[in-house]
Protein backbone atom coordinates (compact mmCIF):
# COMPACT_ATOMS: atom_id res chain seq x y z
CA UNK A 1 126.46 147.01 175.22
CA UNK A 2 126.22 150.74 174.10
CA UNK A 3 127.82 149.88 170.94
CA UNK A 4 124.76 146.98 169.62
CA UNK A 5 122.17 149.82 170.78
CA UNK A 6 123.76 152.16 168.33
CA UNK A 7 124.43 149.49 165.55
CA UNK A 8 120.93 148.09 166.45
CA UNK A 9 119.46 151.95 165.81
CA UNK A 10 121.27 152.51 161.99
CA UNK A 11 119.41 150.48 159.07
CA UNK A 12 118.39 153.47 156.76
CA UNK A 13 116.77 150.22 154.15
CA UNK A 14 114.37 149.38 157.19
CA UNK A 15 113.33 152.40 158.33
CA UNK A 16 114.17 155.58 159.88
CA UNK A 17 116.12 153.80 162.73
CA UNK A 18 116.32 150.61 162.80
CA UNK A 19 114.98 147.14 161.99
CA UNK A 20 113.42 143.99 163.78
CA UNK A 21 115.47 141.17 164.13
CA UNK A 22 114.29 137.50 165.15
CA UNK A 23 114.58 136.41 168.98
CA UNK A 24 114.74 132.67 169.54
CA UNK A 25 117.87 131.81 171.44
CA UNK A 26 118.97 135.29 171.84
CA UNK A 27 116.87 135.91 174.38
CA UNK A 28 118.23 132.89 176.39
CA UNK A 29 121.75 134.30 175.81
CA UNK A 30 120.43 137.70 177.30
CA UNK A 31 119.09 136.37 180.40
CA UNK A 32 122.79 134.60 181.05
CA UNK A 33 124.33 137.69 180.63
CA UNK A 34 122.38 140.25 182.94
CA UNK A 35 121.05 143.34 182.13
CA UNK A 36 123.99 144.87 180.22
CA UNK A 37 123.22 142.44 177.16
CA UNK A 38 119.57 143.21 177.93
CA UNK A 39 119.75 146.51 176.90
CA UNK A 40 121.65 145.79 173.63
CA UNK A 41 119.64 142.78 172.81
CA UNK A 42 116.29 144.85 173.18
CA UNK A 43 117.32 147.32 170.92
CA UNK A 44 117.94 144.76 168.12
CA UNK A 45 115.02 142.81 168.87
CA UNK A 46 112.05 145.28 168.96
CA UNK A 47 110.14 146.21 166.53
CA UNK A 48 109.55 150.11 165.59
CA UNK A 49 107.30 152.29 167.88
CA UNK A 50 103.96 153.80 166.14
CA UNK A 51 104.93 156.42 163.64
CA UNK A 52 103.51 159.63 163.96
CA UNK A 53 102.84 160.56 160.64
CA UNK A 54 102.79 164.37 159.54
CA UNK A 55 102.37 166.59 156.45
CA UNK A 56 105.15 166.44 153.55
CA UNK A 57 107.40 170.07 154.13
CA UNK A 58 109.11 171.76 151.20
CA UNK A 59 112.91 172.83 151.13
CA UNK A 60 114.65 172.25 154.29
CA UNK A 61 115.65 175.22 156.30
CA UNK A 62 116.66 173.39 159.67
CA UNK A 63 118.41 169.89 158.57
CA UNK A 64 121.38 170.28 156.84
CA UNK A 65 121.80 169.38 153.46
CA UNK A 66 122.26 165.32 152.29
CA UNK A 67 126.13 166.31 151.24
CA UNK A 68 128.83 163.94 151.92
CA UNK A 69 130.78 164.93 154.39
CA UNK A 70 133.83 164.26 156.85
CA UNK A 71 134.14 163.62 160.05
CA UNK A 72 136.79 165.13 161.28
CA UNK A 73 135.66 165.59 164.66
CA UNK A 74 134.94 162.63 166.03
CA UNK A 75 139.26 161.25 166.72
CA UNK A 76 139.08 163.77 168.98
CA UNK A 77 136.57 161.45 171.74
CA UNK A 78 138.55 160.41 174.78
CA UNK A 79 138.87 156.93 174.56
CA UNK A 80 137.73 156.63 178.29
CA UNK A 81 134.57 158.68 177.35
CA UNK A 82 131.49 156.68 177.63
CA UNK A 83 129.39 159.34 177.09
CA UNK A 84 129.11 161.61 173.74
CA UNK A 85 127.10 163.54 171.15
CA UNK A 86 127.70 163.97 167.76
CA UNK A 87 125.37 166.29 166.16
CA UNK A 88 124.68 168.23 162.84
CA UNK A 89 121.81 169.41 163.83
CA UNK A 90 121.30 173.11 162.60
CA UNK A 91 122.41 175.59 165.29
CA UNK A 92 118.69 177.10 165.25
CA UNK A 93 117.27 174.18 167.08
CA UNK A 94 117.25 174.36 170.74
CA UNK A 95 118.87 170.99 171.94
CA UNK A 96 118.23 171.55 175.39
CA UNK A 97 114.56 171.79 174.18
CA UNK A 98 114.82 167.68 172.66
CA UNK A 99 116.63 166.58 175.28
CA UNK A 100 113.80 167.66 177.50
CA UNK A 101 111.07 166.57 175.26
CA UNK A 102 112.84 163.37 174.99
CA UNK A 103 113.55 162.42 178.28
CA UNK A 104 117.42 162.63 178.19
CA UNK A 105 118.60 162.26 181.87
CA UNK A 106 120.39 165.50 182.87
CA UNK A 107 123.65 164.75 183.02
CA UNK A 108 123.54 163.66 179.36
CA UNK A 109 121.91 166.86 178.80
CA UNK A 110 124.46 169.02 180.36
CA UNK A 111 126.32 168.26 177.03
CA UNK A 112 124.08 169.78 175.11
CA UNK A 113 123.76 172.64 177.77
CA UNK A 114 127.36 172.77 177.02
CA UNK A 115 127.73 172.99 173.55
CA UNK A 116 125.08 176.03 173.62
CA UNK A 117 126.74 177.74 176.41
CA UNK A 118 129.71 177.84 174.50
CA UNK A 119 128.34 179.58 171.57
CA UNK A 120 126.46 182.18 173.41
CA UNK A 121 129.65 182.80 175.52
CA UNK A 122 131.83 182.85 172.30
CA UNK A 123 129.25 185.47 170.36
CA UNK A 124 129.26 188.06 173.34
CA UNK A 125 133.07 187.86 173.35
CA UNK A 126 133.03 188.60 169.55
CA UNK A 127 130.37 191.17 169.77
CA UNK A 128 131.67 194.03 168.16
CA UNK A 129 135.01 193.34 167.59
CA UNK A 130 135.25 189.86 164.99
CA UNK A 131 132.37 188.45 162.91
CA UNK A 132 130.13 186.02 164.84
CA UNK A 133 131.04 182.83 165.79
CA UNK A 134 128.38 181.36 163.09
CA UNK A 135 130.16 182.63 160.22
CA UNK A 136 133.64 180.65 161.08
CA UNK A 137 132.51 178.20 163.14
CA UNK A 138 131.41 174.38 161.14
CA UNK A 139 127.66 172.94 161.92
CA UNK A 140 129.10 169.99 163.13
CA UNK A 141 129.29 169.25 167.27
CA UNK A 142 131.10 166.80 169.15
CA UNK A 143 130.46 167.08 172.73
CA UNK A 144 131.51 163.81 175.54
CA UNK A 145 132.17 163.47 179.49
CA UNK A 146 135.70 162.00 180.53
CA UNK A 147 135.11 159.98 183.22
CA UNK A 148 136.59 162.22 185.79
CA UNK A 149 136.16 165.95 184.88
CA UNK A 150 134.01 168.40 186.04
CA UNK A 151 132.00 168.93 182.63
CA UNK A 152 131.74 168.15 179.18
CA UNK A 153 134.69 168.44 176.35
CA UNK A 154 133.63 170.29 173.30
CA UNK A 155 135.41 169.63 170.17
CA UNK A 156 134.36 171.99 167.32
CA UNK A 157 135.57 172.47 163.44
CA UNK A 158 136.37 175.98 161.63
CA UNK A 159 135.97 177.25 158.65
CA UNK A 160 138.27 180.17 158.36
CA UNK A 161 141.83 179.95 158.25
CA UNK A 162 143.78 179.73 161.38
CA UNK A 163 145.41 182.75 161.83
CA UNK A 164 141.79 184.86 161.27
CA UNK A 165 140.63 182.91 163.95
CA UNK A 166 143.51 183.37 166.24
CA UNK A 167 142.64 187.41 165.23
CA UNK A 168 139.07 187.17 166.55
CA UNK A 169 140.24 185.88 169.72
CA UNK A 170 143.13 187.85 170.70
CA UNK A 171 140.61 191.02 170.05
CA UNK A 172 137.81 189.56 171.89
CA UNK A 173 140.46 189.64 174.89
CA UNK A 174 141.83 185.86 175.38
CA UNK A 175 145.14 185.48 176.11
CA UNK A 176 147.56 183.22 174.20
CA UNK A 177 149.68 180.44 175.82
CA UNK A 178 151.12 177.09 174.95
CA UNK A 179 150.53 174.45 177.22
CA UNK A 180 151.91 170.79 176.03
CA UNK A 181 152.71 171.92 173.11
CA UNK A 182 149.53 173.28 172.07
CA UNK A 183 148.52 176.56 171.23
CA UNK A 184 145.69 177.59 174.04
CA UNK A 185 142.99 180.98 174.31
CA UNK A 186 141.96 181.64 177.94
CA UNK A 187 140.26 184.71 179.68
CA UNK A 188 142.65 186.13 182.74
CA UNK A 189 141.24 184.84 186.01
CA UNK A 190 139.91 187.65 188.33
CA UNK A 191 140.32 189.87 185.28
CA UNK A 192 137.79 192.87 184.94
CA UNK A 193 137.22 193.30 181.56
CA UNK A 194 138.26 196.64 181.13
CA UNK A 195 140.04 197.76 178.13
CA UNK A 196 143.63 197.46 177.79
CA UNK A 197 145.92 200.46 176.59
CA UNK A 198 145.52 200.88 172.80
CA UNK A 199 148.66 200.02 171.65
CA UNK A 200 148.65 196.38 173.61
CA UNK A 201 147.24 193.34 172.49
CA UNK A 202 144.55 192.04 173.22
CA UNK A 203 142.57 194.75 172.81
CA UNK A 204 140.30 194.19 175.41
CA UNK A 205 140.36 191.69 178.25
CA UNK A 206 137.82 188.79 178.70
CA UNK A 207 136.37 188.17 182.24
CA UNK A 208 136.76 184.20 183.24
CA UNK A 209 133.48 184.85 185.27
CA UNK A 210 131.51 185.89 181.51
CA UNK A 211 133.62 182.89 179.21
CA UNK A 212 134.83 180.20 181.66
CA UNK A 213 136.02 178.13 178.64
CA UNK A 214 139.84 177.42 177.75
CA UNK A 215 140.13 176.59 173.70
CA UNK A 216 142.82 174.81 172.77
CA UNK A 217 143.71 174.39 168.79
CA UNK A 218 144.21 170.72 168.45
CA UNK A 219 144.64 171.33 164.10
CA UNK A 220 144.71 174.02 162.30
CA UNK A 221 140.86 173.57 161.72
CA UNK A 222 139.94 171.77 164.70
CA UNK A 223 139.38 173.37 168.38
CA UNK A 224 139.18 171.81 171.78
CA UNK A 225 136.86 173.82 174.19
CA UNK A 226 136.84 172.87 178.21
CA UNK A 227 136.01 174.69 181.58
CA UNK A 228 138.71 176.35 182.94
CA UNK A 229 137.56 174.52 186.10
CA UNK A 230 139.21 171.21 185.18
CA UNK A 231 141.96 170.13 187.21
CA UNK A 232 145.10 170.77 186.51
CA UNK A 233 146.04 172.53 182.85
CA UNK A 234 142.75 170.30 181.23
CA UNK A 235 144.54 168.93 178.20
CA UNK A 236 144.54 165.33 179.44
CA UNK A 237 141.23 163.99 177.46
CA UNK A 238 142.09 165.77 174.56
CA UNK A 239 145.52 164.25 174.60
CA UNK A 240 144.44 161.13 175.14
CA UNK A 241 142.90 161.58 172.08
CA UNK A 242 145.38 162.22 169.94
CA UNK A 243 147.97 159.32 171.39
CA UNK A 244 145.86 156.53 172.02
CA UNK A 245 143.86 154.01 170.12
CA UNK A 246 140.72 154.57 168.89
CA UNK A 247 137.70 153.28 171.53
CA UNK A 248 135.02 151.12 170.42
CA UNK A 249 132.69 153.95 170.47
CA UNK A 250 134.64 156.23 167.96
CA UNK A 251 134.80 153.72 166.04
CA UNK A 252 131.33 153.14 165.76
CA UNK A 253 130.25 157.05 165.36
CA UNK A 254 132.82 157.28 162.80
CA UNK A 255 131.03 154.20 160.92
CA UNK A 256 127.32 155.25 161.33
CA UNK A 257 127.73 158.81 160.06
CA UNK A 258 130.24 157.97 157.08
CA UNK A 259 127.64 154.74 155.83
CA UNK A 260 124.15 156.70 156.72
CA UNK A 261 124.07 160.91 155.60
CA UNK A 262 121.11 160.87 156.96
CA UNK A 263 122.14 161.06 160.38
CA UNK A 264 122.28 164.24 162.29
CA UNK A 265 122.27 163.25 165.69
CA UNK A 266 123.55 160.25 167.88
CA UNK A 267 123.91 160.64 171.50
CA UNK A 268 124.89 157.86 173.72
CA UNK A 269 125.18 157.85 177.79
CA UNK A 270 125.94 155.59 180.00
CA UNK A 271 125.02 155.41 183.44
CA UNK A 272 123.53 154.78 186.60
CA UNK A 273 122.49 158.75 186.17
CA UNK A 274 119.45 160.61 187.57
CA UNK A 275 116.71 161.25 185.50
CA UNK A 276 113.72 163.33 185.91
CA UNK A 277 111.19 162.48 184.36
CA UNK A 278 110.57 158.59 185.99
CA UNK A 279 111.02 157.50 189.34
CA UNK A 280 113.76 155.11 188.74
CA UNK A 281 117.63 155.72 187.65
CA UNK A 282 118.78 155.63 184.35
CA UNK A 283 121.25 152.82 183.18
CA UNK A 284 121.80 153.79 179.51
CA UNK A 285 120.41 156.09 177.04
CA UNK A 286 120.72 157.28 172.91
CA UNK A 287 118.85 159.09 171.27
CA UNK A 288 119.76 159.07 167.40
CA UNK A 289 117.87 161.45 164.83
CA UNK A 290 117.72 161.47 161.04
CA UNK A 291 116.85 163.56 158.53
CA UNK A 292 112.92 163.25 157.42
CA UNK A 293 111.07 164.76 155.09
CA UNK A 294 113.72 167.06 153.82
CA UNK A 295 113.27 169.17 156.23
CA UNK A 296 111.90 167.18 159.26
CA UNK A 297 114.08 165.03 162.05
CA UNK A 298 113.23 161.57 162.99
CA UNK A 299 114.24 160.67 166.37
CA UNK A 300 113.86 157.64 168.38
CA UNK A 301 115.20 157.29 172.02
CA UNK A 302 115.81 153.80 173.68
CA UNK A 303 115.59 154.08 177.61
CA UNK A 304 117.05 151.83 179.93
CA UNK A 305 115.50 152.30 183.37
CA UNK A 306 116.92 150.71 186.50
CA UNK A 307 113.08 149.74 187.56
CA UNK A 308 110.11 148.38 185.51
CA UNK A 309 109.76 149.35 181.89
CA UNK A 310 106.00 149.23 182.44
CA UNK A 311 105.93 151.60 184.96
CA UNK A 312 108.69 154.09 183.35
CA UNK A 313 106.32 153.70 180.20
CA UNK A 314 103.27 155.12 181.97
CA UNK A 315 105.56 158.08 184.17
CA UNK A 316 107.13 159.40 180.72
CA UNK A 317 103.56 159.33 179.09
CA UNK A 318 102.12 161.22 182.23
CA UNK A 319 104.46 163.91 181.81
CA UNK A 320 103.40 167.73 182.16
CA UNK A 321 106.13 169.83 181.56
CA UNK A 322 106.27 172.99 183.45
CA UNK A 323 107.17 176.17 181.50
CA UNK A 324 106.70 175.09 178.00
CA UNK A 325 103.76 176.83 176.10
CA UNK A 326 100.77 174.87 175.26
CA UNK A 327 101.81 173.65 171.37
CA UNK A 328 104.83 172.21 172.65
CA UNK A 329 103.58 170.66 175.66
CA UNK A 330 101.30 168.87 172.15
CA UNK A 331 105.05 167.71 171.19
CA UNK A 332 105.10 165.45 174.44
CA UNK A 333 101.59 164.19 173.63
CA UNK A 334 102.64 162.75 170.27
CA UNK A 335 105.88 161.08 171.34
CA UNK A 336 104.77 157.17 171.27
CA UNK A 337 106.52 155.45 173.63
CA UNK A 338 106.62 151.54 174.05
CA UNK A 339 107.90 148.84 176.76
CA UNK A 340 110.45 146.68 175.32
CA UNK A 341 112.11 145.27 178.64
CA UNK A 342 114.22 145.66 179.73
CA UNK A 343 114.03 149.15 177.69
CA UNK A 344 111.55 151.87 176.65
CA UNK A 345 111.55 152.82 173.07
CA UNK A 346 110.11 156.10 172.66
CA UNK A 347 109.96 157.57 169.27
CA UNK A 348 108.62 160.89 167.00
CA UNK A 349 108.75 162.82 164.04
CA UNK A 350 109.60 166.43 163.70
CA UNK A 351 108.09 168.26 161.12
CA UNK A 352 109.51 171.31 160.30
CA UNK A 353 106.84 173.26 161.90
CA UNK A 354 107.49 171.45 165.50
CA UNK A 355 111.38 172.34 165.04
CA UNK A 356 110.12 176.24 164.93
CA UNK A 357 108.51 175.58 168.27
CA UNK A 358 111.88 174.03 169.10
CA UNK A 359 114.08 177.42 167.79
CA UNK A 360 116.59 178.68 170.66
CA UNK A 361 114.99 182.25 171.81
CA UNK A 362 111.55 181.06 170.62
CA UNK A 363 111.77 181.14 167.16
């Protein structure tokens, strides 16, 4: 079901994302199969939302480059994951920010929340002592829920060699250890903080209470970032990774992002989740963005509400966000968003003007 809303959402010949397709019988087949192949079947049927048209921008700044890249990241989902975010979306752009403006149910957005987090974390511990995290770190995000952990798995690429990296983090105060084989970085629980003497190593230690994270080098490029809250040592998702076959969903990221450069964002979620912004649950989301304009993103969100579409419609247009300034709370106003039941399609164009409203700190 996930998958044909994501295959549904990538025709870069029709359109930013997506194309109409005829109905006849199909809908027939949908209503013999519940609301699972409603959801899919919606997204393949509709036809695009209003476009919200805006002023031609000059050399991008926020989406990366069209260059062809790999995808390195994405073998690392856990096939049991149902729930995931690939982005390339520069690290400028608050995500938290669109998944708010676009209505992505909270628990999806913890992922995002996540991936953030991590950073932040990640450039205090280097403060000082290694080059920031944004000179050795790749663009590219993959972030997805196993279904029984306590928060998202982070998967992120380097750009350094390996043993620089291991540098930066034995002086920003994580200790070394091999769990299953794998080389791990972990603050000491209960640790203070306080300096070590000079001649040990690290040089300082990290408080678990100030970077709760365990990373875990899956390659010599490639790192695995988790709570240290997860049962046990953690490793299982990431393992399961690496053994077992690939899951219909990899499969599918891996296919949309090496056939379309365009694409800088595809988040899928599966639910029943809780969402916020309408009065119903939330059976499915995605939100998938592509590059516009150069320097612009195009997104466009398909909704599946547990309740009526018609009345989801009218709660997500009604929204007034609390604690966003005035010319973003214009952001929510342009967002067009249509009933397709069983699904909402909402859908709008970033400029790159709206993305500096969008900037983590402000701008």
């Amino acid at each position: 079901m996930i998958m044909r809303m994501m295959q549904s959402m990538r025709s870069p010949r029709s359109g930013p994302l997506g194309s109409p397709h005829g109905t006849g019988g199909a809908r027939a087949w949908w209503l013999s199969l519940g609301t699972g192949a409603a959801l899919a079947l919606a997204a393949c049927e509709s036809q695009p939302a209003p476009v919200i048209e805006a002023a031609p921008v000059a050399a991008a700044e926020v989406a990366p480059p069209a260059a062809a890249v790999t995808h390195a990241l994405i073998p690392w989902l856990d096939p049991d994951a149902g729930s995931a975010v690939y982005t390339r979306v520069d690290a400028r752009v608050d995500l938290e920010a669109v998944a708010r403006l676009f209505a992505i149910p909270p628990r999806a957005a913890h992922m995002f929340r996540d991936l953030q987090a991590f950073d932040d974390g990640l450039a205090a511990l280097m403060d000082g002592v290694a080059p920031a995290p944004a000179t050795w770190l790749r663009a590219e995000a993959l972030a997805y829920l196993p279904p029984i952990a306590r928060g998202p798995y982070l998967v992120r690429g380097l750009s350094r060699p390996r043993a620089e990296v291991e540098g930066f983090l034995l002086a920003g105060g994580l200790e070394r250890a091999v769990m299953e084989g794998l080389v791990t970085y972990s603050p000491l629980p209960g640790d203070s903080g306080e300096p070590t003497a000079p001649e040990a190593l690290p040089v300082r230690r990290a408080p678990a209470a100030a970077f709760p994270w365990r990373i875990v080098f899956l390659e010599d490029d490639v790192i695995g970032c988790y709570s240290l809250g997860e049962i046990g040592g953690g490793l299982g998702p990431l393992t399961a990774a690496r053994d077992l076959p690939a899951s219909e969903l990899e499969t599918r990221l891996t296919q949309e992002f090496a056939e379309d450069p365009e694409m800088v964002l595809d988040l899928v979620a599966s639910g029943p989740t809780l969402s916020l912004d309408i009065s119903d649950d939330v059976g499915a989301v995605r939100l998938g963005m592509r590059r516009w304009e150069r320097s612009g993103l195009d997104g466009e969100l398909i909704l599946h509400p547990l309740g009526d579409p018609e009345v989801a419609t009218k709660q997500l247009e009604a929204r007034k966000p609390a604690g966003e300034t005035d010319v973003v709370r214009e952001l929510y106003d342009r967002i067009a968003f249509t009933p397709e039941p069983p699904v909402v399609r909402g859908r709008l164009q970033l400029a790159e003007a709206d993305l500096r409203l969008l900037a983590r700190g402000g701008g």
